[in-house]
C-alpha atoms as a PDB file:
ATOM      1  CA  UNK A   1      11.425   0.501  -3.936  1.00  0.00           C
ATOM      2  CA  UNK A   2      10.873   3.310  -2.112  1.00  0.00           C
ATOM      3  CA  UNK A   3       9.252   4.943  -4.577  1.00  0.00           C
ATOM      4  CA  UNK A   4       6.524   2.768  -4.349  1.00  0.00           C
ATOM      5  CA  UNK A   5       5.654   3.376  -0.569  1.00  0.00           C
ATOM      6  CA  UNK A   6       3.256   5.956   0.228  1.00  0.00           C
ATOM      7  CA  UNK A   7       5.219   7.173   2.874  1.00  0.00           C
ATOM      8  CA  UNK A   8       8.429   7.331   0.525  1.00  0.00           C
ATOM      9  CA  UNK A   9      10.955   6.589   2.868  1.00  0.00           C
ATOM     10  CA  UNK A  10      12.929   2.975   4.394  1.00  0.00           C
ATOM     11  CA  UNK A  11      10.834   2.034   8.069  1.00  0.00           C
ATOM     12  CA  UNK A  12      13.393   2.821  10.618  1.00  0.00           C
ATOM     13  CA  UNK A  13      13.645   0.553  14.254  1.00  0.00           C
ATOM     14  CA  UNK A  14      11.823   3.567  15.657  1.00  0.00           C
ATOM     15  CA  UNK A  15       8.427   3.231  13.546  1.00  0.00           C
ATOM     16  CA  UNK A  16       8.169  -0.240  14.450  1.00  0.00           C
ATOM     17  CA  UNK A  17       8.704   0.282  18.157  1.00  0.00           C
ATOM     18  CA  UNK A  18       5.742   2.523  18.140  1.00  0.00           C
ATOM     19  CA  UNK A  19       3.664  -0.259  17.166  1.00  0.00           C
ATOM     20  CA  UNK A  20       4.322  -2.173  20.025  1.00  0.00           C
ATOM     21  CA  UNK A  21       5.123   0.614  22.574  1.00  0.00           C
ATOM     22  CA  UNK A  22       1.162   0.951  21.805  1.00  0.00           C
ATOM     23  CA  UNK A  23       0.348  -2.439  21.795  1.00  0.00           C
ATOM     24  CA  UNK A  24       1.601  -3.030  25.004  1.00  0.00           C
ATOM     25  CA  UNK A  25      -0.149  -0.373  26.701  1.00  0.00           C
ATOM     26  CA  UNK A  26      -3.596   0.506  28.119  1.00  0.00           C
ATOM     27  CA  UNK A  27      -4.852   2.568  24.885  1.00  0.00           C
ATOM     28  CA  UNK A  28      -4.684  -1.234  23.113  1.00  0.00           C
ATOM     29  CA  UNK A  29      -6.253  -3.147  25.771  1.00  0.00           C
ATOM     30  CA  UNK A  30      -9.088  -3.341  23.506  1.00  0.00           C
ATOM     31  CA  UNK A  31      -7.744  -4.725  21.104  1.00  0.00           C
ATOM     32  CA  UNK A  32      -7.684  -8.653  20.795  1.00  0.00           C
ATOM     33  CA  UNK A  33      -7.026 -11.440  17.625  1.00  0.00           C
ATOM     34  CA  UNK A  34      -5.927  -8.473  15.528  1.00  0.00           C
ATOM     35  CA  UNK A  35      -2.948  -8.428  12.465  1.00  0.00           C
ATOM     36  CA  UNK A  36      -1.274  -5.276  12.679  1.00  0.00           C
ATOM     37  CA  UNK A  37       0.938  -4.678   9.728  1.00  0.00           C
ATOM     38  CA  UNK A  38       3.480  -1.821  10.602  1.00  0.00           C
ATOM     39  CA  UNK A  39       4.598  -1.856   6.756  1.00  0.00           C
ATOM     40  CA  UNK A  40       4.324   1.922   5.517  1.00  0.00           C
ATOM     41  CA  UNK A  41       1.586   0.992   3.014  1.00  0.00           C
ATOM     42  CA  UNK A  42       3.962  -1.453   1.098  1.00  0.00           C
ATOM     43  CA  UNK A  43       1.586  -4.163  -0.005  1.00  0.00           C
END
């Protein structure tokens, strides 16, 4: 499996905090009605 990410490597409980450490702030407030995918590139 991990050979078919593009990142080649498991997500960790960090990468997805990122995601919504930035959702939650200012630098998103933009943002609205959106599908954010925090999946490596694994389709």
């Amino acid at each position: 499996i991990i050979a078919m990410t593009p990142l080649g490597r498991f997500g960790l409980p960090d990468d997805v905090a990122r995601v919504a450490v930035f959702l939650a702030s200012d630098e998103a407030s933009w943002l609205t009605g959106e599908r954010i995918t925090a999946s490596g590139g694994w389709r």
